[in-house]
Protein backbone atom coordinates (compact mmCIF):
# COMPACT_ATOMS: atom_id res chain seq x y z
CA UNK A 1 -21.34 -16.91 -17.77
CA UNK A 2 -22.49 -19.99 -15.90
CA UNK A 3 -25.12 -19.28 -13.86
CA UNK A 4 -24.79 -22.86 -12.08
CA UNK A 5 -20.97 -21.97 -11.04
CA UNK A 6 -22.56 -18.47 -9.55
CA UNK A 7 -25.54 -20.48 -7.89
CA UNK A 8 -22.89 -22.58 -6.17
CA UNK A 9 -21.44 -19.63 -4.58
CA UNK A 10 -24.10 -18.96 -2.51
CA UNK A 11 -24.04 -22.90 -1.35
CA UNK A 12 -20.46 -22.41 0.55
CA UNK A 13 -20.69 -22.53 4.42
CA UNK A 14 -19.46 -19.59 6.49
CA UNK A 15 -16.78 -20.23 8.71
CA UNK A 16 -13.21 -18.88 10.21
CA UNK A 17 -11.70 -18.54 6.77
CA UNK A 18 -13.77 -15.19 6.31
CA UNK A 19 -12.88 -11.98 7.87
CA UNK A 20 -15.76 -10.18 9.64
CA UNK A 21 -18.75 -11.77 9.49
CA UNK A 22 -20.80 -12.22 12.57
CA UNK A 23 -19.63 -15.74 14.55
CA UNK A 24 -23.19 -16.78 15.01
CA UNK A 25 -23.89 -17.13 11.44
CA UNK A 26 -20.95 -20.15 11.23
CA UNK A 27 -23.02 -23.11 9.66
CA UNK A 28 -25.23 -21.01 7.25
CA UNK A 29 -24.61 -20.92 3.66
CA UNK A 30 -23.94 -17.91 2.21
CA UNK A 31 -27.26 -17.73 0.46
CA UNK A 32 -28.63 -18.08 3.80
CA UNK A 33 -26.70 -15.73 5.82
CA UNK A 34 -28.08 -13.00 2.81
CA UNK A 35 -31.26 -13.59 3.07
CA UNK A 36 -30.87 -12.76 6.68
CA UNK A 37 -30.27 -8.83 5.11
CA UNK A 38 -28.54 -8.28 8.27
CA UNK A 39 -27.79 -4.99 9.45
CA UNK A 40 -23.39 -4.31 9.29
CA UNK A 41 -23.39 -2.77 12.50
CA UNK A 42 -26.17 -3.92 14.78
CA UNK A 43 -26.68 -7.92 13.33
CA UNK A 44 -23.21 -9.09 14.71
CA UNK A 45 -20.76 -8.42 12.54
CA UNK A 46 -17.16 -7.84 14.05
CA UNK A 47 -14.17 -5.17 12.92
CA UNK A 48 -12.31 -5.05 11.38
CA UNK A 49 -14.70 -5.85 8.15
CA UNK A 50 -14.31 -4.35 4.54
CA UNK A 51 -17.59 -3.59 2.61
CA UNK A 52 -18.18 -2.41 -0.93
CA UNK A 53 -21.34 -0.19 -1.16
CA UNK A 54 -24.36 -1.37 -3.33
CA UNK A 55 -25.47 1.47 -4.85
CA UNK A 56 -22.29 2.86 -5.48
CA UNK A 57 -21.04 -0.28 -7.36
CA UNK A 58 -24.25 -0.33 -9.71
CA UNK A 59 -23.77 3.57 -10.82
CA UNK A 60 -19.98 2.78 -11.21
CA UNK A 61 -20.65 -0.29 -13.39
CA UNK A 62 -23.66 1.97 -15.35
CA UNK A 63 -21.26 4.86 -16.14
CA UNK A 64 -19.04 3.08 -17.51
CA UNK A 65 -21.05 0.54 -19.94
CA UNK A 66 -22.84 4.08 -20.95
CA UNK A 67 -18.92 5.97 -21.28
CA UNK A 68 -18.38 3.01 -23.47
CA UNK A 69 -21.37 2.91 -25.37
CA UNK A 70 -21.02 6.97 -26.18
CA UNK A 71 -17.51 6.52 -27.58
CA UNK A 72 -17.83 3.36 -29.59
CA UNK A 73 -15.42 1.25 -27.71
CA UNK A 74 -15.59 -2.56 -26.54
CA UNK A 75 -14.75 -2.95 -22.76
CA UNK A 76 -12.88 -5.62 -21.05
CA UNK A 77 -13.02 -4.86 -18.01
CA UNK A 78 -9.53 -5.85 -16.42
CA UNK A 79 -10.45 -8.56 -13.78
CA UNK A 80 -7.44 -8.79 -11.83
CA UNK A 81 -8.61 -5.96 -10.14
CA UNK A 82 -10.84 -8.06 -7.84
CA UNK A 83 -11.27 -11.45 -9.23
CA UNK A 84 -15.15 -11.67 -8.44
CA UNK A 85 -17.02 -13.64 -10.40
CA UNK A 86 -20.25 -12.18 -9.57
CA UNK A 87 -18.62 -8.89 -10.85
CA UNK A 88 -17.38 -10.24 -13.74
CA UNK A 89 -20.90 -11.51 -14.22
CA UNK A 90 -22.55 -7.70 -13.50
CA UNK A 91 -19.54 -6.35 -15.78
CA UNK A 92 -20.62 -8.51 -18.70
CA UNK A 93 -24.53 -7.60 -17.84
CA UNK A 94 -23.61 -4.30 -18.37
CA UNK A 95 -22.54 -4.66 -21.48
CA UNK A 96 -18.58 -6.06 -21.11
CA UNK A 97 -17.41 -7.82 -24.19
CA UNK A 98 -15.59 -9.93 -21.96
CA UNK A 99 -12.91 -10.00 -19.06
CA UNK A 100 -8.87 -8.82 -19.00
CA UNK A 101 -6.88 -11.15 -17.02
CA UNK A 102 -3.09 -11.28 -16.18
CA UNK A 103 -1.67 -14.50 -15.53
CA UNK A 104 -2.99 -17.97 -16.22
CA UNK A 105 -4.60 -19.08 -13.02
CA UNK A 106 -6.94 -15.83 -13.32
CA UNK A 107 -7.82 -17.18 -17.01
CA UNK A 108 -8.68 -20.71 -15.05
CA UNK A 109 -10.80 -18.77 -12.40
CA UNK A 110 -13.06 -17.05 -15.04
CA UNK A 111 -13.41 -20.11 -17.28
CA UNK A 112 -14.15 -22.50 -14.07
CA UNK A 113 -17.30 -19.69 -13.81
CA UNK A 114 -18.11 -19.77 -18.05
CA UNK A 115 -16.53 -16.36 -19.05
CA UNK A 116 -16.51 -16.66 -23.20
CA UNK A 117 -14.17 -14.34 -24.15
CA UNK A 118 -10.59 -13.45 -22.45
CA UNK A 119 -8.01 -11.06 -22.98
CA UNK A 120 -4.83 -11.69 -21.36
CA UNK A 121 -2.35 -8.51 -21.53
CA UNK A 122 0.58 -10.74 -20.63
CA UNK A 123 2.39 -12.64 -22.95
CA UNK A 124 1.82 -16.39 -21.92
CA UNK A 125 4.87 -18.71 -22.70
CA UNK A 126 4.62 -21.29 -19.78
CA UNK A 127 4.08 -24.55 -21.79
CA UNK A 128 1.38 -26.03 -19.15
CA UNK A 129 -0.72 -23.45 -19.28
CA UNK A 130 -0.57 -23.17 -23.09
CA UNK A 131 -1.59 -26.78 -23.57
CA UNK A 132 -4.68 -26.37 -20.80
CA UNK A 133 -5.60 -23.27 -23.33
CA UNK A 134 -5.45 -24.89 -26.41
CA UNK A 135 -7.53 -27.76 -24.68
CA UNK A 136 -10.18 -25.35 -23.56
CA UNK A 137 -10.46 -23.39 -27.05
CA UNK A 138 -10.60 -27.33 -28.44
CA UNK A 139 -13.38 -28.69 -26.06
CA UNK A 140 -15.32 -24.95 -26.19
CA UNK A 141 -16.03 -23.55 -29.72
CA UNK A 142 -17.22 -20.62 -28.62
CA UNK A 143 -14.34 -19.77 -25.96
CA UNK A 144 -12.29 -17.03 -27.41
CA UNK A 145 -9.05 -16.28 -26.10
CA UNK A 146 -6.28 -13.55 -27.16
CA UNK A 147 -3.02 -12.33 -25.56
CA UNK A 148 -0.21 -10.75 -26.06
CA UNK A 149 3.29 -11.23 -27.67
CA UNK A 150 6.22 -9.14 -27.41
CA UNK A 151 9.38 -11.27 -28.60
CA UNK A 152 10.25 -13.85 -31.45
CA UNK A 153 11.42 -15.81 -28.37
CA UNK A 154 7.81 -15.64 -26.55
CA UNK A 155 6.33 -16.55 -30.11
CA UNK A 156 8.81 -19.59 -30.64
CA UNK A 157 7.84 -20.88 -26.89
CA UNK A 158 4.45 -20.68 -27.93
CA UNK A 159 4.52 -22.49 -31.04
CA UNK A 160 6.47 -25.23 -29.29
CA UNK A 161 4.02 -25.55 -26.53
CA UNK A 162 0.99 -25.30 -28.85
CA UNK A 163 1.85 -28.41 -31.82
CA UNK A 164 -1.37 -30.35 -32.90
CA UNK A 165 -3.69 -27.96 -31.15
CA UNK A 166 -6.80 -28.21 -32.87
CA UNK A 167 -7.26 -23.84 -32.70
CA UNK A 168 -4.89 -21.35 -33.41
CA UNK A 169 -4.30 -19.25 -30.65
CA UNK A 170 -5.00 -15.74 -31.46
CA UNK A 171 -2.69 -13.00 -30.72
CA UNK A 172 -1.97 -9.47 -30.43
CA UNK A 173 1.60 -7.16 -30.75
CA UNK A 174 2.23 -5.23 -27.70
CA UNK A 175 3.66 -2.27 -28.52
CA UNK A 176 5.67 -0.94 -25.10
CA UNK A 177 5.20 2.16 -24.03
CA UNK A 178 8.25 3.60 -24.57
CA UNK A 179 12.17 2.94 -23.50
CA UNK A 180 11.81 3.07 -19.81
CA UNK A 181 8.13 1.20 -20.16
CA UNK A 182 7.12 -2.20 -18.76
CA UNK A 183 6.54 -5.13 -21.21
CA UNK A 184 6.44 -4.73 -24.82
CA UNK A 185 8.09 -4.43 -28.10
CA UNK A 186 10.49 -1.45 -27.85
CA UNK A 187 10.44 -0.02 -31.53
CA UNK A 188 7.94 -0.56 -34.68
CA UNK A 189 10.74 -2.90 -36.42
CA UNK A 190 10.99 -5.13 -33.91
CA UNK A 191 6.13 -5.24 -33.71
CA UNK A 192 7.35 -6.48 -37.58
CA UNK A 193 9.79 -9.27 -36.61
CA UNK A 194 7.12 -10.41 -33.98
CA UNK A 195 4.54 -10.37 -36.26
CA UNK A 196 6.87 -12.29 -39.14
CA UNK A 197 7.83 -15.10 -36.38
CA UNK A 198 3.81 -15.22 -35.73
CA UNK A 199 3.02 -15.48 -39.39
CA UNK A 200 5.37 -18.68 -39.38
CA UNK A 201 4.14 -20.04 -36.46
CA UNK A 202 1.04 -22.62 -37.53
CA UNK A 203 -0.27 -22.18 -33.66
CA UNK A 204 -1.04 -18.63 -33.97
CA UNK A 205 -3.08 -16.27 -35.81
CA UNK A 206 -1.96 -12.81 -35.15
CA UNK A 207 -5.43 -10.14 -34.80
CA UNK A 208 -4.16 -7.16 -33.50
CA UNK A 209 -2.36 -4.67 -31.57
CA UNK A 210 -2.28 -3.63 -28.80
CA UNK A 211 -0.04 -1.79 -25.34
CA UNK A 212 -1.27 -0.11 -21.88
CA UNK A 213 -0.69 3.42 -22.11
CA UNK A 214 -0.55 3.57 -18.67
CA UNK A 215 3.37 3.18 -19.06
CA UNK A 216 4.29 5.83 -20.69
CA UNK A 217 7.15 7.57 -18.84
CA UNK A 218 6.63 10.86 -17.63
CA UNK A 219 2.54 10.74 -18.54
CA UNK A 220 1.06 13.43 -19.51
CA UNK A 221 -1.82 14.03 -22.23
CA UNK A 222 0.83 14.65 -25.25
CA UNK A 223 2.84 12.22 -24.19
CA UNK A 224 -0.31 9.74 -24.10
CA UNK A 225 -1.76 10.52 -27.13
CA UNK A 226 1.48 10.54 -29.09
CA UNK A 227 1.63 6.72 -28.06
CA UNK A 228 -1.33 5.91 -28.56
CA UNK A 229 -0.92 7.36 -32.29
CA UNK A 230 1.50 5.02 -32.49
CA UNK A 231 -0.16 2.18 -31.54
CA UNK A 232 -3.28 3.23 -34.11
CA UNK A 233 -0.18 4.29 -36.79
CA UNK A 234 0.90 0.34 -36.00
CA UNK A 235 -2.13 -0.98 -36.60
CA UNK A 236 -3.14 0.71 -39.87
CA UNK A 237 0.60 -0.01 -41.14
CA UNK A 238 0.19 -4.00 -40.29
CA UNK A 239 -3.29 -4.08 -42.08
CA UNK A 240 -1.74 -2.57 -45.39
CA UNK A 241 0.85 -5.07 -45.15
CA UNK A 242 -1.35 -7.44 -44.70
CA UNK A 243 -0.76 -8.93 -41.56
CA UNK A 244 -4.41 -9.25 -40.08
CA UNK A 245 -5.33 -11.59 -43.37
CA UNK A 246 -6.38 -14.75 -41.19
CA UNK A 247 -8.23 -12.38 -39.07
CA UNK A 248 -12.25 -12.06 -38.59
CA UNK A 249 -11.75 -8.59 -36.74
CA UNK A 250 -8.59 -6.72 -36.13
CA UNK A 251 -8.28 -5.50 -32.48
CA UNK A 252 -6.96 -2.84 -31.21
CA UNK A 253 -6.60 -2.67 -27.55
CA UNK A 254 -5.53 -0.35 -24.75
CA UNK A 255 -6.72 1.50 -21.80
CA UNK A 256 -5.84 1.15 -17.84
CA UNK A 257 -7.95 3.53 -15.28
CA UNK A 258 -5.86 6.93 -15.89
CA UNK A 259 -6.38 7.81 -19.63
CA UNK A 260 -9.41 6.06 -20.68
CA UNK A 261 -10.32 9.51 -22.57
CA UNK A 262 -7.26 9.62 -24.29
CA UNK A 263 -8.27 6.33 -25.70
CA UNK A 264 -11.52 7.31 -26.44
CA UNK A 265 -9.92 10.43 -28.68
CA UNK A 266 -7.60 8.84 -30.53
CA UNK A 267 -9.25 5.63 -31.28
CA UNK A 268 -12.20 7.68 -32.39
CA UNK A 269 -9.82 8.64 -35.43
CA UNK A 270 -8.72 5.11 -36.03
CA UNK A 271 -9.33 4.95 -39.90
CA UNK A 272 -11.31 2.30 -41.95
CA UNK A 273 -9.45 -1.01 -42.22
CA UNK A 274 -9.51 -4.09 -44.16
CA UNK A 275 -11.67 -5.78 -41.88
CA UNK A 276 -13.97 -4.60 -38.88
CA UNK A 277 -12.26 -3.19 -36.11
CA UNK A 278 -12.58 -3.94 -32.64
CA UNK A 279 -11.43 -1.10 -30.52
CA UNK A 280 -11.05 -2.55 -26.97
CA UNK A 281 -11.10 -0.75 -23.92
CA UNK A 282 -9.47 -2.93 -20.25
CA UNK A 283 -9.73 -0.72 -17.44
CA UNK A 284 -10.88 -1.89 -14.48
CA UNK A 285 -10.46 -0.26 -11.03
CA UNK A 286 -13.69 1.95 -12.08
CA UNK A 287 -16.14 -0.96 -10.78
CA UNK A 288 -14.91 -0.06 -7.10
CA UNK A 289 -13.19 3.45 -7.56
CA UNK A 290 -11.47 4.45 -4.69
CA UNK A 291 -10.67 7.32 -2.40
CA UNK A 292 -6.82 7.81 -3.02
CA UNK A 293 -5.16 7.28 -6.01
CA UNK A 294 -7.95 6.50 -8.70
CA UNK A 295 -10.29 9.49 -7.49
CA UNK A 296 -6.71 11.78 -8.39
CA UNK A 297 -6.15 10.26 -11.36
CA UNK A 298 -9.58 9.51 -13.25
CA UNK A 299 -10.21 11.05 -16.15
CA UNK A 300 -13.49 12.13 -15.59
CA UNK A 301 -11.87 14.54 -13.80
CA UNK A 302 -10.93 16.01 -16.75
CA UNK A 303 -14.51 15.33 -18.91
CA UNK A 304 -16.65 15.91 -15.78
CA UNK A 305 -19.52 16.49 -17.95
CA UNK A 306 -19.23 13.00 -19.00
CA UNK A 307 -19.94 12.06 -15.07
CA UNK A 308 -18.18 11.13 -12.28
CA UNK A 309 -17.15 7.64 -10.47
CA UNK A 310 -17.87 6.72 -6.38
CA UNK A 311 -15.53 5.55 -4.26
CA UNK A 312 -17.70 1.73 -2.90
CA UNK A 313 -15.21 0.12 -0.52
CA UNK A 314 -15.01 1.40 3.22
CA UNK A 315 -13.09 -0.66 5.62
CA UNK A 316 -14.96 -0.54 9.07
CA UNK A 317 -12.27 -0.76 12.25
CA UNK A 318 -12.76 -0.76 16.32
CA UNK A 319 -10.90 2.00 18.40
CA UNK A 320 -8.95 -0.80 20.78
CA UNK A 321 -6.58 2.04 22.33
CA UNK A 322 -6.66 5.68 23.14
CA UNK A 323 -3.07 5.88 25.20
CA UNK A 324 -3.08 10.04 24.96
CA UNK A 325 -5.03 12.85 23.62
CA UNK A 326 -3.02 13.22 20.24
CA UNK A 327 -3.06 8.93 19.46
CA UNK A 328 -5.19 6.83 19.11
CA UNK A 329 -5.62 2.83 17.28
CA UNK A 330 -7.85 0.82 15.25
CA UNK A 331 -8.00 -2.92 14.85
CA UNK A 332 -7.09 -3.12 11.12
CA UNK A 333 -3.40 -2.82 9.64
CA UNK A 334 -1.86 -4.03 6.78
CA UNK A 335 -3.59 -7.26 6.35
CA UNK A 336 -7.11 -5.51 6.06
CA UNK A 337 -6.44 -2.20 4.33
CA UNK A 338 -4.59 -1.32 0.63
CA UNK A 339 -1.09 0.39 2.12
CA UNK A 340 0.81 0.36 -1.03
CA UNK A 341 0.06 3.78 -2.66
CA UNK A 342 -1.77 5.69 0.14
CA UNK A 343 -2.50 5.15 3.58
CA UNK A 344 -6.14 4.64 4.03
CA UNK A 345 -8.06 7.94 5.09
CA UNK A 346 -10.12 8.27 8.06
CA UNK A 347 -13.76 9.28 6.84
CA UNK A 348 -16.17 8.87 9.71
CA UNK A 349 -16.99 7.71 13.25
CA UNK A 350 -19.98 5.54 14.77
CA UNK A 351 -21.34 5.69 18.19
CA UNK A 352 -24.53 4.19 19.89
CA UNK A 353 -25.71 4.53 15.99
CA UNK A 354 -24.88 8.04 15.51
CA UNK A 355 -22.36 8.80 11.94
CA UNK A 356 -20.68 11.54 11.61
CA UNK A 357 -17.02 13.07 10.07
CA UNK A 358 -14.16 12.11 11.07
CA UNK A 359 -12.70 15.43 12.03
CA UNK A 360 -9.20 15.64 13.27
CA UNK A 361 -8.59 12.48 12.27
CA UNK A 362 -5.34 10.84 10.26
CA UNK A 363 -4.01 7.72 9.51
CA UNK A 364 -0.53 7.86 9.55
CA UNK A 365 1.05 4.20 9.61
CA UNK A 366 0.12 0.73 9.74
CA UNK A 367 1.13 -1.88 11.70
CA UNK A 368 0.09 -5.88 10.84
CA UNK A 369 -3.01 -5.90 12.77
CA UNK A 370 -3.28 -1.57 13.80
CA UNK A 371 -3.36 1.37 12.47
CA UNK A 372 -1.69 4.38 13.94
CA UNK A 373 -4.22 7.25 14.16
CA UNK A 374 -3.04 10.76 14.77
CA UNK A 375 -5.76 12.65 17.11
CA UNK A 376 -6.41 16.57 16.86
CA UNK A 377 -7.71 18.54 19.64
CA UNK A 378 -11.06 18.70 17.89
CA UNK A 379 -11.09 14.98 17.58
CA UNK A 380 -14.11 13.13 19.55
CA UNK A 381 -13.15 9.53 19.54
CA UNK A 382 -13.33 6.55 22.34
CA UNK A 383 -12.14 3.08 22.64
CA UNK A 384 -15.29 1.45 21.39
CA UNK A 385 -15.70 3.76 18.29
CA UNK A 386 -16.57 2.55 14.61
CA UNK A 387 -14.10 4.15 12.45
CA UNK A 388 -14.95 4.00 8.71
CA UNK A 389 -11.79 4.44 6.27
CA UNK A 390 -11.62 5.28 2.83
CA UNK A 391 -8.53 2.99 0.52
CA UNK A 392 -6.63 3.81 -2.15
CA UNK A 393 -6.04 1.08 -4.59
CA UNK A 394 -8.80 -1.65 -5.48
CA UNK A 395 -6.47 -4.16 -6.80
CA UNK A 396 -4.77 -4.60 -3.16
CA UNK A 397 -7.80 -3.97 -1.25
CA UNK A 398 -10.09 -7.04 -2.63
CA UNK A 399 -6.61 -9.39 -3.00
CA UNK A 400 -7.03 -9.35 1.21
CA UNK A 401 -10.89 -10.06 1.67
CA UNK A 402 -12.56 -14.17 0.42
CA UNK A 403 -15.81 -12.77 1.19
CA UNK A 404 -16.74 -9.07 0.86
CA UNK A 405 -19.98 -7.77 2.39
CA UNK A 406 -22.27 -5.45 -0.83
CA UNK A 407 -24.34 -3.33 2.07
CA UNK A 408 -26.81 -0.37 1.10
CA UNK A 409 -26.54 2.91 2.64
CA UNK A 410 -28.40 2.08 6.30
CA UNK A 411 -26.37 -0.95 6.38
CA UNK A 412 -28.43 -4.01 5.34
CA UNK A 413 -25.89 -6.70 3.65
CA UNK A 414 -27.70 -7.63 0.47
CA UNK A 415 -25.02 -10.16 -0.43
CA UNK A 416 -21.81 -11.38 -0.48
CA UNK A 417 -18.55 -11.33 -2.86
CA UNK A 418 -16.35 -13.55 -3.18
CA UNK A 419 -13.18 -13.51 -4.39
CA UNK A 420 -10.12 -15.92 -6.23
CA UNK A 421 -6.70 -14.63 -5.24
């Protein structure tokens, strides 16, 4: 990555456009304002304010460069999930073989800060972005891009888009996860009428296949690993055929934030092919965890030996209103806090410095700007308190923060992320 284009980061000024941060420090850069290492809740800074905890995010990006590492896989971290550069930058430190994106403007953010290598798990058939691709794999030799296709249409918009680029553009068959899935090619004769209209296209260079097994209807481990046999099966059948013979590697690609072990298993059995095999694994909500949905749902639930992620964001609020013993609000609604697969969960209180639980506590709606907080006798809580919340959901908790403050565990901001929504 550049290190220039990170450097720069630290040059922008704080000002209004970023939630939380303490008023006084308007003016400073943000290099400036970290070298402060101001404290989160005595130095100024106002609620409601969303942090992501230092130590936290290093053992979450450790465990999984190591899980990776173990079990032979490539990682691509998927970088929609918060569109940091300076994570992207820790990811690939750790070992990342380069970033997942989504959508073109995301492939634009990580190039603008030098990210080689991008895999885009969207088929891309919008003609402008196409041509700023194929000028960026032109003017950058060692830029390598690869994304999906799952249609003869998608490959014929390509090809159009892409005449007299200087690179083929290399791509991958997404295999869909089954009738009811997402995106994808439905059934393995259609993957071969993709991969024929590829083979005819002089744009492309078809390297692999690939699917997010995080579709599969109904998930459950069978039902995981029987895809994801299929995907290998496809793989192995395309090679024999000899699909993959303009290919350097032949990549093989799956694995959201649910079943990362199932991909680890069966890609472990992925037999010798013609050429060396890259087997590439995208998930991406471990660099933050979370407290909801992903800490359900990880799978080191089920391989606890193999260790065990940390929730790293807490959203700090401001009791503003205690109207009976039974209610009670906080200063941050749905504009601060991930709302669209849990509610965020009430974890602790502050007062005059002191922390502790936050018994008898629930968050049970959100407006805009509040959320509604259901009070039990037991509760201790005044208009004044800090109330620390737990999310559920990285990829809609960064999307509402420009500038996220990386605090250690008494509080001293260490830094600042920023993000590219």
């Amino acid at each position: 990555m550049s290190t220039e284009a990170l450097a720069r980061l630290a040059e922008e000024r704080v000002d209004h456009r970023f939630k939380g941060l303490p008023p006084d420090a308007a003016g400073l850069t943000v290099g400036e304002l970290a070298a402060q290492r101001r404290n989160l809740f005595t130095d100024g800074f106002a609620t409601p304010v969303l942090t992501l905890s230092a130590e936290r995010l290093e053992h979450n990006l450790k465990l999984m460069e190591t899980y990776a590492a173990r079990h032979g896989l490539a990682f691509a971290p998927h970088g929609k999930t918060s569109m940091a550069p300076q994570l992207f930058h820790r990811q690939l430190a750790h070992g990342a073989w380069g970033i997942t994106l989504a959508v073109p403007h995301q492939v634009r953010v990580a190039r603008a800060f030098g990210v080689e290598r991008v895999f885009l798990a969207n088929e891309l058939v919008d003609a402008a972005a196409l041509r700023w691709i194929a000028a960026e794999l032109a003017a950058d030799p060692s830029f390598r891009f690869v994304c999906y296709v799952d249609s003869v249409r998608g490959v014929e918009l390509m090809d159009a888009a892409l005449r007299g680029a200087a690179r083929p553009v290399d791509v991958v068959v997404e295999l869909a996860a089954g009738e009811d899935a997402r995106t994808g090619v439905r059934t393995e004769a259609e993957c071969a009428a993709v991969a024929d209209a590829v083979a005819a296209a002089g744009t492309l260079r078809l390297v692999g296949v690939a699917g997010y097994e995080g579709e599969v209807p109904r998930a459950d481990p069978e039902r995981v690993h029987a895809w994801l046999d299929r995907l290998v099966a496809l793989a192995v059948d395309f090679d024999a055929a000899g699909r993959f013979a303009d290919a350097g590697e032949i990549v093989v690609s799956a694995g959201g934030s649910a079943w990362f072990d199932a991909v680890a298993d069966v890609f472990a059995g992925l037999p010798a092919l013609s050429r060396p095999v890259l087997k590439l694994l995208r998930s991406g909500a471990y660099v933050s965890h979370d407290d909801g949905h992903y800490r359900k749902v990880t799978p080191f639930n089920r391989v606890p030996e193999e260790g065990a992620l940390e929730p790293a964001f807490r959203l700090w609020a401001q009791i503003v209103s205690r109207p009976s013993a039974g209610q009670a609000f906080a200063n941050a609604g749905k504009r601060d806090a991930a709302h669209d697969l849990d509610l965020p969960f009430a974890q602790v209180v502050r007062r005059n410095g002191t922390q502790r639980p936050a018994s008898g506590i629930a968050v049970t709606g959100l407006s805009d700007q509040h959320a509604w907080l259901r009070t039990e006798p037991e509760a201790d809580l005044e208009v004044g308190d800090w109330i620390g919340l737990g999310l559920s959901h990285p990829c809609t908790s960064f999307d509402k923060w420009q500038l996220i403050p990386l605090a250690e565990a008494d509080g001293t901001v260490v830094d600042y992320i920023r993000t590219f929504f």
